[in-house]
C-alpha atoms as a PDB file:
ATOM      1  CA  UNK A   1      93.304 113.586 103.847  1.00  0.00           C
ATOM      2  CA  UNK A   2      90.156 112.744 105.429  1.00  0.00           C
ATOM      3  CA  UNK A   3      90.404 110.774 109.017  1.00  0.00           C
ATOM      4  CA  UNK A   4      88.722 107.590 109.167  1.00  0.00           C
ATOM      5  CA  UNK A   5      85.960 107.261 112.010  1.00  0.00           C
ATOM      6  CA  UNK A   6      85.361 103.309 112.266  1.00  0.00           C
ATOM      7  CA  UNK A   7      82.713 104.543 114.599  1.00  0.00           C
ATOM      8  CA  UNK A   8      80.742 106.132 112.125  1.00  0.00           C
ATOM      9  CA  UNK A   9      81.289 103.563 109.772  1.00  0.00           C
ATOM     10  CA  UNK A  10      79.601 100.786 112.239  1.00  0.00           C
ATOM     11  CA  UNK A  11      76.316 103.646 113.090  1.00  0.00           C
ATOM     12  CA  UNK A  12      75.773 104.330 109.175  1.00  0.00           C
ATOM     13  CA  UNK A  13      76.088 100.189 108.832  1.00  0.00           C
ATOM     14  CA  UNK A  14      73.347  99.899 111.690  1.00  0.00           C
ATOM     15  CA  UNK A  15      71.518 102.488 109.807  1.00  0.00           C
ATOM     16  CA  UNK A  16      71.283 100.937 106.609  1.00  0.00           C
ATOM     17  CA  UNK A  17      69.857  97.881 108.146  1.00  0.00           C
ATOM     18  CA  UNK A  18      66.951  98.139 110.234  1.00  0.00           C
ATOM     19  CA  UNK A  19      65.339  95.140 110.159  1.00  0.00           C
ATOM     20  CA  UNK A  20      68.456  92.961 111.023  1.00  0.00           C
ATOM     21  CA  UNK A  21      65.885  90.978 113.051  1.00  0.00           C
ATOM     22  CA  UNK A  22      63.870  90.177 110.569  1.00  0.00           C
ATOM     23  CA  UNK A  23      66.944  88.792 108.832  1.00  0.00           C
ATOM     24  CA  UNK A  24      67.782  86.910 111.759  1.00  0.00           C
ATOM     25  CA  UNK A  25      64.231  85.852 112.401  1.00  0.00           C
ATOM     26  CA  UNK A  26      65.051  84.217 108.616  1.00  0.00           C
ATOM     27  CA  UNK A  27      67.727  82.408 109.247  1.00  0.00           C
ATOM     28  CA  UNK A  28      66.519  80.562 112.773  1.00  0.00           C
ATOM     29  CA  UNK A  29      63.739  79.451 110.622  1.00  0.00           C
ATOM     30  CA  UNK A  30      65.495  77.947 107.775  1.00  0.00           C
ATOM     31  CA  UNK A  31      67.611  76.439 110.482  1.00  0.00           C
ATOM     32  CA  UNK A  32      64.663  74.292 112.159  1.00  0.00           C
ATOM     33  CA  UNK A  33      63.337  73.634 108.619  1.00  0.00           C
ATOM     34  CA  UNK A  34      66.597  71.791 108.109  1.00  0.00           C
ATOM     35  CA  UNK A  35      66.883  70.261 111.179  1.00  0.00           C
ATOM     36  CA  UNK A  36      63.239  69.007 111.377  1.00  0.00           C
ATOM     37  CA  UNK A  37      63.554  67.360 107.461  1.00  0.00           C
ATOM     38  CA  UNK A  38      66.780  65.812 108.510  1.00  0.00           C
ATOM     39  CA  UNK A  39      64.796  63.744 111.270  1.00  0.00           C
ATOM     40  CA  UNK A  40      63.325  62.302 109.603  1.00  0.00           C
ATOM     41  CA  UNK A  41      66.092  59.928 107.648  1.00  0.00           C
ATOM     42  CA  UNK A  42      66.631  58.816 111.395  1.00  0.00           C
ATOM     43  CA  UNK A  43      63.332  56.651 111.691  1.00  0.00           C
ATOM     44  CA  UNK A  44      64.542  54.648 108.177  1.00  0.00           C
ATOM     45  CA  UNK A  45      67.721  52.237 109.574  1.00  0.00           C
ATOM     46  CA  UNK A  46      69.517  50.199 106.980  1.00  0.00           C
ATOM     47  CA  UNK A  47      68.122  46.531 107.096  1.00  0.00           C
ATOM     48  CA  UNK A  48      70.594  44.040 108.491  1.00  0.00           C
ATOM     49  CA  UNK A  49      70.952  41.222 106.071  1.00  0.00           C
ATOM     50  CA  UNK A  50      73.706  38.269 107.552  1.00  0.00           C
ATOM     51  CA  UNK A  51      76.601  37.882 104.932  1.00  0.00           C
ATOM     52  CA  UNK A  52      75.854  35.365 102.298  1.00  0.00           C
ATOM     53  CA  UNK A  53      72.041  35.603 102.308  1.00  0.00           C
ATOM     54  CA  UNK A  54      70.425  35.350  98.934  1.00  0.00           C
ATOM     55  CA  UNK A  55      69.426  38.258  96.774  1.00  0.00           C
ATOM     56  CA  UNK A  56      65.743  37.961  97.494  1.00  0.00           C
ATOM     57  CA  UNK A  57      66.380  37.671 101.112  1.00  0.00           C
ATOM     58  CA  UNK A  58      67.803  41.889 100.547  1.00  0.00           C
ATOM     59  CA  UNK A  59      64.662  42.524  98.606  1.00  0.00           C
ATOM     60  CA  UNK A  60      62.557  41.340 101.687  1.00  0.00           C
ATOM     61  CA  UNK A  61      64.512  43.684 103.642  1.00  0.00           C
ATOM     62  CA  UNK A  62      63.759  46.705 101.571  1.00  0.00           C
ATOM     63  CA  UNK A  63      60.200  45.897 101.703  1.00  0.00           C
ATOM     64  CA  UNK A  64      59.789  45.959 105.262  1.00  0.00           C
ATOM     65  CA  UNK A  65      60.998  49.079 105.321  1.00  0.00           C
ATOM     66  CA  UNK A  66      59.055  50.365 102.681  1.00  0.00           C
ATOM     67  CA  UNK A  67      56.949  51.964 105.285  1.00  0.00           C
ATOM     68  CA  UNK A  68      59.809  54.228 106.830  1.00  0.00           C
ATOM     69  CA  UNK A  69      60.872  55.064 103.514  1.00  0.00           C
ATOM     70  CA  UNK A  70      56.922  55.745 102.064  1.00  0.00           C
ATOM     71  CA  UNK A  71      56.633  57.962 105.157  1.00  0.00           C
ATOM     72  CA  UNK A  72      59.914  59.902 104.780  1.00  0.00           C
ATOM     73  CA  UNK A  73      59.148  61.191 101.433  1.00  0.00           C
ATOM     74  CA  UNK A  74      55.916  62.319 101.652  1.00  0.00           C
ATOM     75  CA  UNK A  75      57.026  64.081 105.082  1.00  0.00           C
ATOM     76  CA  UNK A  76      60.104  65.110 103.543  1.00  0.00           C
ATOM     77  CA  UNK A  77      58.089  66.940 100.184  1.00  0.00           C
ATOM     78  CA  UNK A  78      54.947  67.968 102.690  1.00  0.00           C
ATOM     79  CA  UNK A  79      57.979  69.934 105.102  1.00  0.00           C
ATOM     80  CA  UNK A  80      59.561  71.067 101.819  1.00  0.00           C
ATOM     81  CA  UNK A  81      55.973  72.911 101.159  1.00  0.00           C
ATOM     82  CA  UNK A  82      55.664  74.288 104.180  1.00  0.00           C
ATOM     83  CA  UNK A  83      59.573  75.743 103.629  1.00  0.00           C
ATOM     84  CA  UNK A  84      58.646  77.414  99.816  1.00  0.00           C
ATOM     85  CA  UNK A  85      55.314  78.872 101.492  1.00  0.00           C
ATOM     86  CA  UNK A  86      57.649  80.516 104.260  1.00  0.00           C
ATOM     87  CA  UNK A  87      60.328  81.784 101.870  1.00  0.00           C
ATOM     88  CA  UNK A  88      57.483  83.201  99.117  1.00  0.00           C
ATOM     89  CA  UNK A  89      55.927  85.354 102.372  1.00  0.00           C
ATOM     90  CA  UNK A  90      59.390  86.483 104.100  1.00  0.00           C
ATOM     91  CA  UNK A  91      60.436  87.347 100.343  1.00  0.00           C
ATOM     92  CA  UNK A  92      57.873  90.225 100.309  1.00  0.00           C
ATOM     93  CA  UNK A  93      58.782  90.909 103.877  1.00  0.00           C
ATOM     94  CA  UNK A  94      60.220  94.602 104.245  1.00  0.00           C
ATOM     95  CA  UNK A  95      60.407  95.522 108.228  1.00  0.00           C
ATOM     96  CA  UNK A  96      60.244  93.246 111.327  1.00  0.00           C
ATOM     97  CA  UNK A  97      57.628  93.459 113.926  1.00  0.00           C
ATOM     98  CA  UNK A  98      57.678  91.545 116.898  1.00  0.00           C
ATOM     99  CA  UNK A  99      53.940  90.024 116.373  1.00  0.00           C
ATOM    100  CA  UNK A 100      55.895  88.140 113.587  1.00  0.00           C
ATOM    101  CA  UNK A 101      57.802  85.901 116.942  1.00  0.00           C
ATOM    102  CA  UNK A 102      54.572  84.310 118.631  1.00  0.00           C
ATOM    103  CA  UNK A 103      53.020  82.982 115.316  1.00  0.00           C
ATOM    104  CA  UNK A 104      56.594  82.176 113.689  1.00  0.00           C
ATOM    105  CA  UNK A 105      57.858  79.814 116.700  1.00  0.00           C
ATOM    106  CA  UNK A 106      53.985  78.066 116.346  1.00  0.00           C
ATOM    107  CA  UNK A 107      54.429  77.168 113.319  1.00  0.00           C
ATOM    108  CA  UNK A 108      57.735  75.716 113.316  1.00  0.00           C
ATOM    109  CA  UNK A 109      56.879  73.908 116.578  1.00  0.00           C
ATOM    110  CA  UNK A 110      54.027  71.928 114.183  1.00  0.00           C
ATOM    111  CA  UNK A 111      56.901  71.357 112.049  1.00  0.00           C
ATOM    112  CA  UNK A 112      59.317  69.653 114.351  1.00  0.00           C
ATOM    113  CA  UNK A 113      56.467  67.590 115.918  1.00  0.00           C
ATOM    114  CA  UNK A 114      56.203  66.085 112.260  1.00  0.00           C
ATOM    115  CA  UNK A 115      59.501  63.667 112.109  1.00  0.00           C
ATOM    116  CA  UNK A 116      57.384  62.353 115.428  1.00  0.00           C
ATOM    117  CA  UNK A 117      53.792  61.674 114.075  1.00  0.00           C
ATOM    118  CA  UNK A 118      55.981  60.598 110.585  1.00  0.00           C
ATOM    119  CA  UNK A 119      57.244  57.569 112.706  1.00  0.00           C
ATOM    120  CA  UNK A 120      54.561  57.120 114.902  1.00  0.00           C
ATOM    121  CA  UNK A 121      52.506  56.211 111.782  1.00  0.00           C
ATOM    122  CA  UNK A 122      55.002  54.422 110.051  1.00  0.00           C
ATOM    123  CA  UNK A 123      55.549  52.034 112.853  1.00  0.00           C
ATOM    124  CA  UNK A 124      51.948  51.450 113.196  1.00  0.00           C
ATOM    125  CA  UNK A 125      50.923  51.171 108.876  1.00  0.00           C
ATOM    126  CA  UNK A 126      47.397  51.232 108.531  1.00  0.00           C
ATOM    127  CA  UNK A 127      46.178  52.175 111.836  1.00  0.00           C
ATOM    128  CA  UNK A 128      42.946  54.632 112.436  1.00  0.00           C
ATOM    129  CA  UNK A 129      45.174  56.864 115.247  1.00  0.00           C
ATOM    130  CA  UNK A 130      48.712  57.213 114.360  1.00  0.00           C
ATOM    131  CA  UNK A 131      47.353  57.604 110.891  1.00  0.00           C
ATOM    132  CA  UNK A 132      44.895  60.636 111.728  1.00  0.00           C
ATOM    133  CA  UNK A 133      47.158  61.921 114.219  1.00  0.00           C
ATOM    134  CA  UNK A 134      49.949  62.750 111.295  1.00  0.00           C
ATOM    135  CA  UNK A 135      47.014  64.104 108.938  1.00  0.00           C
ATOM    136  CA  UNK A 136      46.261  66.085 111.946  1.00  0.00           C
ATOM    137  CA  UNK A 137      49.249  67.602 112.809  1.00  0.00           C
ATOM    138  CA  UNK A 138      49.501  69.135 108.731  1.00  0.00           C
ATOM    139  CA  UNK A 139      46.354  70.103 109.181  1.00  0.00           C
ATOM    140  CA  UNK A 140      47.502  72.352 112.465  1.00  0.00           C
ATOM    141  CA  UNK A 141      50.554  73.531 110.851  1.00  0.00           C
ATOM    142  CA  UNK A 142      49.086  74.209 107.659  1.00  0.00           C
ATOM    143  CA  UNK A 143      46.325  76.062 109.396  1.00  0.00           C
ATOM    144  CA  UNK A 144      49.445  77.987 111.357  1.00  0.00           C
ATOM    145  CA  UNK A 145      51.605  78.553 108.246  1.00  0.00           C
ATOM    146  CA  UNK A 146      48.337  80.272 106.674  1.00  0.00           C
ATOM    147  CA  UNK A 147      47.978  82.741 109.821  1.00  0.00           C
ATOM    148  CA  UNK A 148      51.972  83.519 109.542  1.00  0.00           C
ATOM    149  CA  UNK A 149      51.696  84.489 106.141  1.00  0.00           C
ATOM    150  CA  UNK A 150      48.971  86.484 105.873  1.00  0.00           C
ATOM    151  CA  UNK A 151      50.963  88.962 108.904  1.00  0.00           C
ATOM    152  CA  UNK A 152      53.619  88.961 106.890  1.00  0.00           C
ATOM    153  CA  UNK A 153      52.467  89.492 103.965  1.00  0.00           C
ATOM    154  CA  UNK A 154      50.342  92.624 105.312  1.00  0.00           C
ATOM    155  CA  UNK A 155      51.154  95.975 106.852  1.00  0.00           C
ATOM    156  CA  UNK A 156      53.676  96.963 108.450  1.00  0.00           C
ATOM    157  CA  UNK A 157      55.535  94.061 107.769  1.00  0.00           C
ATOM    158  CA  UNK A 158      55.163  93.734 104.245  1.00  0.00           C
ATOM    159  CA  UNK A 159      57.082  95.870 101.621  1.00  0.00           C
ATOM    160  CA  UNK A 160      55.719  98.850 100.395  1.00  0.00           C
ATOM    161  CA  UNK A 161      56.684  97.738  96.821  1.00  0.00           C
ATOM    162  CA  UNK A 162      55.184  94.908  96.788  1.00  0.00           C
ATOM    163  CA  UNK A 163      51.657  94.644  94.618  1.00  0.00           C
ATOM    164  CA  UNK A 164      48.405  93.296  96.078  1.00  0.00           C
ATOM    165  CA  UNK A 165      48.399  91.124  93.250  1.00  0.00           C
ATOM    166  CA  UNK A 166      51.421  89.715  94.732  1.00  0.00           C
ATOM    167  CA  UNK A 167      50.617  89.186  97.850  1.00  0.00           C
ATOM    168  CA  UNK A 168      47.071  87.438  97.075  1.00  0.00           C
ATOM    169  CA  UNK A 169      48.714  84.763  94.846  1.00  0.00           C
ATOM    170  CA  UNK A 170      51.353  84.362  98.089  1.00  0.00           C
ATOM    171  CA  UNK A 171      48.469  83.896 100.058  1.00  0.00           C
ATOM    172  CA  UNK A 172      46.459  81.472  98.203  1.00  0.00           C
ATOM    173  CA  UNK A 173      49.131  78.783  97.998  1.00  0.00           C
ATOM    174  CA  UNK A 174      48.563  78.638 102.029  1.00  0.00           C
ATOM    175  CA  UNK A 175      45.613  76.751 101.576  1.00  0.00           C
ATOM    176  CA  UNK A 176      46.768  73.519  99.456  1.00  0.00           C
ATOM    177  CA  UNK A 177      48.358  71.527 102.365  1.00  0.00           C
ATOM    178  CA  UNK A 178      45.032  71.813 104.609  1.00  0.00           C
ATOM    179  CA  UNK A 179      42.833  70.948 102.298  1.00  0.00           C
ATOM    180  CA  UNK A 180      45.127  67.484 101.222  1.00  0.00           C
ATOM    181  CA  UNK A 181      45.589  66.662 104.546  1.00  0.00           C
ATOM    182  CA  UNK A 182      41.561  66.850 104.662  1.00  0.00           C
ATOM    183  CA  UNK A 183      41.075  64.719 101.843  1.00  0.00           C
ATOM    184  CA  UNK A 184      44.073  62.296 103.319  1.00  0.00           C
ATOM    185  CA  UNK A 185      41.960  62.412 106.812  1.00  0.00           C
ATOM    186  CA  UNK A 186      38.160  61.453 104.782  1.00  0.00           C
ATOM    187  CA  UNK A 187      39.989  58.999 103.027  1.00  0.00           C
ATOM    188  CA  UNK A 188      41.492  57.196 106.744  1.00  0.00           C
ATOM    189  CA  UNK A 189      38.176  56.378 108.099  1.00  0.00           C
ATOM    190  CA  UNK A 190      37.255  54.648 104.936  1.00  0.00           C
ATOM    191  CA  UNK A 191      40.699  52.661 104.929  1.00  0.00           C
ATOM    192  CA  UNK A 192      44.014  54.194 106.946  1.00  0.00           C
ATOM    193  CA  UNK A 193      46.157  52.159 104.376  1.00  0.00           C
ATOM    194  CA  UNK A 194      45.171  54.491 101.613  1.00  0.00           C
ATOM    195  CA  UNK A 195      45.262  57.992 103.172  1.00  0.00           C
ATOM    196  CA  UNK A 196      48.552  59.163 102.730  1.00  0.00           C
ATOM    197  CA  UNK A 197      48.038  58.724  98.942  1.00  0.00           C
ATOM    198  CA  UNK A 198      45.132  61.353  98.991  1.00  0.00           C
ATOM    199  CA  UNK A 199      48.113  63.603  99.706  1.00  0.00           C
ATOM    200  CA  UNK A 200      49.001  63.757  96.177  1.00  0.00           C
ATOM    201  CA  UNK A 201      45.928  66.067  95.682  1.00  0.00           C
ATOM    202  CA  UNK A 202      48.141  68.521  97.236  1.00  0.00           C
ATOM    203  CA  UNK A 203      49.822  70.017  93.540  1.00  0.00           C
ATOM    204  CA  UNK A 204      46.139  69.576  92.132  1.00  0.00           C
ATOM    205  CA  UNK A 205      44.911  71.791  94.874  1.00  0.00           C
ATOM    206  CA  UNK A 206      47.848  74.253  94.268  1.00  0.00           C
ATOM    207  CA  UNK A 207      46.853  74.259  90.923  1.00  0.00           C
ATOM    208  CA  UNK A 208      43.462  75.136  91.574  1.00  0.00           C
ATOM    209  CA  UNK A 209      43.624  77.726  94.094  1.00  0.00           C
ATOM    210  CA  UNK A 210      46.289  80.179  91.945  1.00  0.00           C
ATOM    211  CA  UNK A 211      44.327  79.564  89.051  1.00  0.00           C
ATOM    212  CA  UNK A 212      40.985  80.575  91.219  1.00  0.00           C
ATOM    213  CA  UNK A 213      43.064  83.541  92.266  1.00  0.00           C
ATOM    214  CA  UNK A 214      44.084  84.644  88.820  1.00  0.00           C
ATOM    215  CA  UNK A 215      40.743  84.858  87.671  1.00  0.00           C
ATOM    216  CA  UNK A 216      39.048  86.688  90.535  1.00  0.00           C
ATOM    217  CA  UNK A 217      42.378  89.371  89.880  1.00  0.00           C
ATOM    218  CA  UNK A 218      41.579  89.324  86.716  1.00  0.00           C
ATOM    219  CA  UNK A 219      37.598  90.004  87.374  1.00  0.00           C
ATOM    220  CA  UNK A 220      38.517  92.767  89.909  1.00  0.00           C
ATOM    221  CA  UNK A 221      40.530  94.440  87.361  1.00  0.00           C
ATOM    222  CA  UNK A 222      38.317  94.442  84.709  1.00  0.00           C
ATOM    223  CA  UNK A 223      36.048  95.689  86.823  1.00  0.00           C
ATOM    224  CA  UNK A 224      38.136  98.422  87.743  1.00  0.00           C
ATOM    225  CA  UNK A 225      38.715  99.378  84.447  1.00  0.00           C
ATOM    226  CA  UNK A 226      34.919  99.371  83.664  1.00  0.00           C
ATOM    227  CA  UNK A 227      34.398 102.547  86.278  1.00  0.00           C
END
């Protein structure tokens, strides 16, 4: 009968996962991502409306907060992005490294600045400032979530079995947010009112840069196949 050893047991378990931190790197980060969309519902406060008003006096209500609520979705679907871009990279993760900490804790220090510049430019609708500031800060953090990916997507972080081909459609999604939140910014100085709807070209520009990226794999390995 053989004798159990739990200490054996725990060094083969420590064994068989070596990048723990990585996982645990993971998990902090989905943790902010939740906490910094959740702020964002706490700008939008349920209009008061005194007992017995009339119907259209509730409609009013709504409207005025139309702002909040206009701001909280496209902050809520613009943090959203940033959260699929993250999971994609860490997906095709493989080992930790600690240069993954510095540019990790960057990035999702953009993102909880956003349920700020989110209200900031709700409260003050069709403003030059508050209104560039939040096209800004996506800018920043899209330009951050772009460096964060391409380290982890690229040795030694990145698993061995994951293709090139992979990792350069990963890559190109990073992109997208940057350049809406540039359009969103050209479109403020003409009129602030109007800039968070250029942030719509955001899908269009996803679209654009995977099929761009398809094609140029596509080139390469004909190419390839040519020699």
């Amino acid at each position: 009968m053989q004798q159990c050893n739990p200490g054996a047991d725990m060094t083969t378990s420590s064994r068989d996962r070596p990048d723990h931190p990585l996982e645990r790197l993971i998990f902090f980060s989905d943790a902010v991502f939740a906490i910094a969309i959740t702020l964002l519902i706490i700008d939008v406060h349920a209009p008061h409306v005194p007992n017995g008003s009339p119907d259209h006096a509730y409609v009013h209500a709504l409207l005025d907060q139309m702002p909040s609520l206009f701001g909280f979705f496209v902050s809520f679907f613009v943090i959203g992005a940033f959260w699929a871009g993250h999971h994609r990279a860490f997906a095709l993760a493989g080992h930790y490294s600690e240069s993954l900490n510095g540019p990790n804790l960057m990035m999702l220090c953009s993102v909880v600045f956003m349920p700020f510049t989110t209200s900031f430019m709700s409260h003050n609708v069709g403003t030059l400032v508050p209104t560039q500031l939040y096209n800004l800060s996506l800018i920043v953090t899209g330009l951050l979530n772009i460096r964060l990916i391409r380290i982890a997507t690229a040795p030694p972080i990145v698993s061995e079995a994951v293709s090139a081909e992979r990792i350069a459609i990963v890559r190109a999604r990073g992109p997208a947010v940057v350049l809406g939140a540039l359009c969103a910014m050209l479109v403020a100085f003409w009129d602030p009112r109007f800039s968070q709807m250029a942030l719509i070209t955001i899908p269009i520009w996803l679209r654009l840069l995977k099929r761009w990226t398809t094609r140029r794999l596509a080139a390469q390995a004909r190419t390839a196949k040519a020699r």
